[in-house]
C-alpha atoms as a PDB file:
ATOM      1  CA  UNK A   1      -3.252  23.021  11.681  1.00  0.00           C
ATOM      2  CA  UNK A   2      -5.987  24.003   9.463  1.00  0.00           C
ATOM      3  CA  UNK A   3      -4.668  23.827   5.437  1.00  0.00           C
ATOM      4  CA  UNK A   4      -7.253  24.251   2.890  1.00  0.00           C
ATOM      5  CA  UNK A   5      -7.356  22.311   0.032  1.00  0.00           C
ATOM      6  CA  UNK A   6      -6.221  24.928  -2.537  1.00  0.00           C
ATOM      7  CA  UNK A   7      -3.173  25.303  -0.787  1.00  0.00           C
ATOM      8  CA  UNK A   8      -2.719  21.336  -0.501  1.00  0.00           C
ATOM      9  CA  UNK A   9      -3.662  21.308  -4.380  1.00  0.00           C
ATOM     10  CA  UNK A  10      -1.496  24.038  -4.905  1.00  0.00           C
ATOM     11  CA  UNK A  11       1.423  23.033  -2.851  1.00  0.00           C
ATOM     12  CA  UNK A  12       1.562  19.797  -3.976  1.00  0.00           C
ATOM     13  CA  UNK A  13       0.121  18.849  -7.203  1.00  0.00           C
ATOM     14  CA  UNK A  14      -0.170  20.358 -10.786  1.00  0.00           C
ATOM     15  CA  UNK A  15      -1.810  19.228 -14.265  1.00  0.00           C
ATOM     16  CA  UNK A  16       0.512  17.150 -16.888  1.00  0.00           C
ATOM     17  CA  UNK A  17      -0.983  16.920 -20.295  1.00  0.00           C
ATOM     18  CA  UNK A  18      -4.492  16.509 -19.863  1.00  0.00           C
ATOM     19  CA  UNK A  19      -4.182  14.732 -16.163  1.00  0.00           C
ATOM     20  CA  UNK A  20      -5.581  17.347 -13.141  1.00  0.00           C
ATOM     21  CA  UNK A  21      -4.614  16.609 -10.051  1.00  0.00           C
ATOM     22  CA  UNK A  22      -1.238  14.769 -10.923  1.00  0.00           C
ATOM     23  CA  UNK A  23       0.845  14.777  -7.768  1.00  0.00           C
ATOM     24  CA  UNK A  24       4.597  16.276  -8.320  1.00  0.00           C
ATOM     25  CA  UNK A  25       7.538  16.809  -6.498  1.00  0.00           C
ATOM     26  CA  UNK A  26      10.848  19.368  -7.647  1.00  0.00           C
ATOM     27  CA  UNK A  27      13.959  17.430  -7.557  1.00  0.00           C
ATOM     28  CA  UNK A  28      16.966  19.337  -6.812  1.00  0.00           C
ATOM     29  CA  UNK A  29      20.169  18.124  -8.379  1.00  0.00           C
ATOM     30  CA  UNK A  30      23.579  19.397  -7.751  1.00  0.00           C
ATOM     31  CA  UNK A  31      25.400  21.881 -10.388  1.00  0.00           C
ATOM     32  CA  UNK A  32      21.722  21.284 -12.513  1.00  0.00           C
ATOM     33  CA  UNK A  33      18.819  23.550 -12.796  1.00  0.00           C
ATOM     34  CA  UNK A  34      15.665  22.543 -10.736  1.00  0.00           C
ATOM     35  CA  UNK A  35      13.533  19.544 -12.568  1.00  0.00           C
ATOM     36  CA  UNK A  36      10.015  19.186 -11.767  1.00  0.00           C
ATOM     37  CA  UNK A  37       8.812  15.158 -11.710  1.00  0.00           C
ATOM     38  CA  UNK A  38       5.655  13.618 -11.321  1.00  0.00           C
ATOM     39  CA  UNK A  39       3.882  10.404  -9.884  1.00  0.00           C
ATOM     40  CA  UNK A  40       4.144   7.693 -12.246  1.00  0.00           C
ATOM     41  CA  UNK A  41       0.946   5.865 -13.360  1.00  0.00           C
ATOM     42  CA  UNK A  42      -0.099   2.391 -13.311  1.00  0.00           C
ATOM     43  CA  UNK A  43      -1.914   3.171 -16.728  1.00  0.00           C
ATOM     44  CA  UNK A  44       1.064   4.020 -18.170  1.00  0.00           C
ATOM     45  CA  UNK A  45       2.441   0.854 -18.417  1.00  0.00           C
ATOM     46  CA  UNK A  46       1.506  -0.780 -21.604  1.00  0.00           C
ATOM     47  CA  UNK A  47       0.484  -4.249 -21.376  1.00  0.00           C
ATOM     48  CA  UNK A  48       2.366  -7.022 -22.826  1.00  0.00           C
ATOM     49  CA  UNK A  49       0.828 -10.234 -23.562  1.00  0.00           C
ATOM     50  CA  UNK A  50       3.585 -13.110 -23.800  1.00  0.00           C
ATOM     51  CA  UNK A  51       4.251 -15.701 -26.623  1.00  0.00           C
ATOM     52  CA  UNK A  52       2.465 -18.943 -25.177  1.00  0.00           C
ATOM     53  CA  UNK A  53       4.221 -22.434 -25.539  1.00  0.00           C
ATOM     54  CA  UNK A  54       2.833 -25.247 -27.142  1.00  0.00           C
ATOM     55  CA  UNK A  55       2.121 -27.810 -25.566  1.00  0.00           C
ATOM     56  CA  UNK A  56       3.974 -30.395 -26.837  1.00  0.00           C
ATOM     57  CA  UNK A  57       7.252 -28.116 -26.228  1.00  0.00           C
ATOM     58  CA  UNK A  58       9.338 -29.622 -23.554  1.00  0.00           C
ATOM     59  CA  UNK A  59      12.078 -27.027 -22.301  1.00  0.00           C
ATOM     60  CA  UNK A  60      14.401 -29.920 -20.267  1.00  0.00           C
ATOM     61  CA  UNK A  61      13.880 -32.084 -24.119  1.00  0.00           C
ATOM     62  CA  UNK A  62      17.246 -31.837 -25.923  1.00  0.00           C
ATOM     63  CA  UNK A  63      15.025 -31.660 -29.184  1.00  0.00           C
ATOM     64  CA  UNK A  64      13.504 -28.391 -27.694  1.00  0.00           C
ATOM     65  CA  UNK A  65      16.670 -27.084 -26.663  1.00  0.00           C
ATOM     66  CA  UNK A  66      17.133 -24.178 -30.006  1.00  0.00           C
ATOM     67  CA  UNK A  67      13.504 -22.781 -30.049  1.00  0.00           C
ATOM     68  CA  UNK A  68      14.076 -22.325 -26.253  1.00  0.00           C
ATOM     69  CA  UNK A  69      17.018 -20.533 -26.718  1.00  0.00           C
ATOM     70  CA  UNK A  70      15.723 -18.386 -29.585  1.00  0.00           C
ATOM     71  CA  UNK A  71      12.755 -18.073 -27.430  1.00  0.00           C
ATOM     72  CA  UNK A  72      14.705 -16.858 -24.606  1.00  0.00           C
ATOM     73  CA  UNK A  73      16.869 -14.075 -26.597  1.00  0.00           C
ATOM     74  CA  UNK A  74      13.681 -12.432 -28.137  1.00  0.00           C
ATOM     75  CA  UNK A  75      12.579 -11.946 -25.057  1.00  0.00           C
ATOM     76  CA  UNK A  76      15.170 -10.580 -23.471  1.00  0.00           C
ATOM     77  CA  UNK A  77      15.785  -8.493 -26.519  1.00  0.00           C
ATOM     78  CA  UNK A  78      12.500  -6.846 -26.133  1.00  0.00           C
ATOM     79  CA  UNK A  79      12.969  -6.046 -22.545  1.00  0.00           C
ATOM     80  CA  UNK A  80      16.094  -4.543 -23.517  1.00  0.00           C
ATOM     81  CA  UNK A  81      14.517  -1.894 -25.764  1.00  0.00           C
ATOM     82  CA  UNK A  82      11.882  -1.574 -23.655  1.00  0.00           C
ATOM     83  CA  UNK A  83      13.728  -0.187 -20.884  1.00  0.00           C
ATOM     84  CA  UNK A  84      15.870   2.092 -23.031  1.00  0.00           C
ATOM     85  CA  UNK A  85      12.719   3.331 -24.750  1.00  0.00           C
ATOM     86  CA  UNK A  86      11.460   3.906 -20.373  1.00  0.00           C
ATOM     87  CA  UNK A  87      13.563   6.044 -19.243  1.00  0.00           C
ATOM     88  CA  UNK A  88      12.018   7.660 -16.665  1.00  0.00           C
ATOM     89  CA  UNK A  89      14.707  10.188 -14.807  1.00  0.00           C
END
């Protein structure tokens, strides 16, 4: 089969913001209109640098036992409005 590459480019990807060549797909729901989605980046994904333990912190030490905890519901508090903030379909 011989396809040229304006009908691949055509066919099968489109330009998002100021991205060329972003590949997309239409995704057909039932009893909804027609949604067009695109490839997700890699470079989307912000980076996120984690809070680094001291050293003398000891996580099985009873003494360490609160800041571990606290420790432990930040984090999961950011990942919480992280996700709800990524909503991706």
């Amino acid at each position: 089969m011989n396809i040229s590459k304006r009908w691949i480019r055509k066919k099968y990807f489109t330009t998002f913001k100021t991205r060329t060549w972003t590949f997309y797909g239409i995704l057909n729901r039932e009893r909804m209109a027609q949604k067009q989605v695109k490839l997700f980046y890699t470079t989307d994904v912000p980076i996120l640098r984690h809070i680094r333990v001291k050293g003398e912190m000891n996580p099985y030490d009873p003494l360490w036992k609160t800041y571990f905890e606290n420790r432990q519901q930040k984090a999961t508090s950011r990942n919480l409005e992280r996700r709800q903030s990524q909503c991706l379909v």
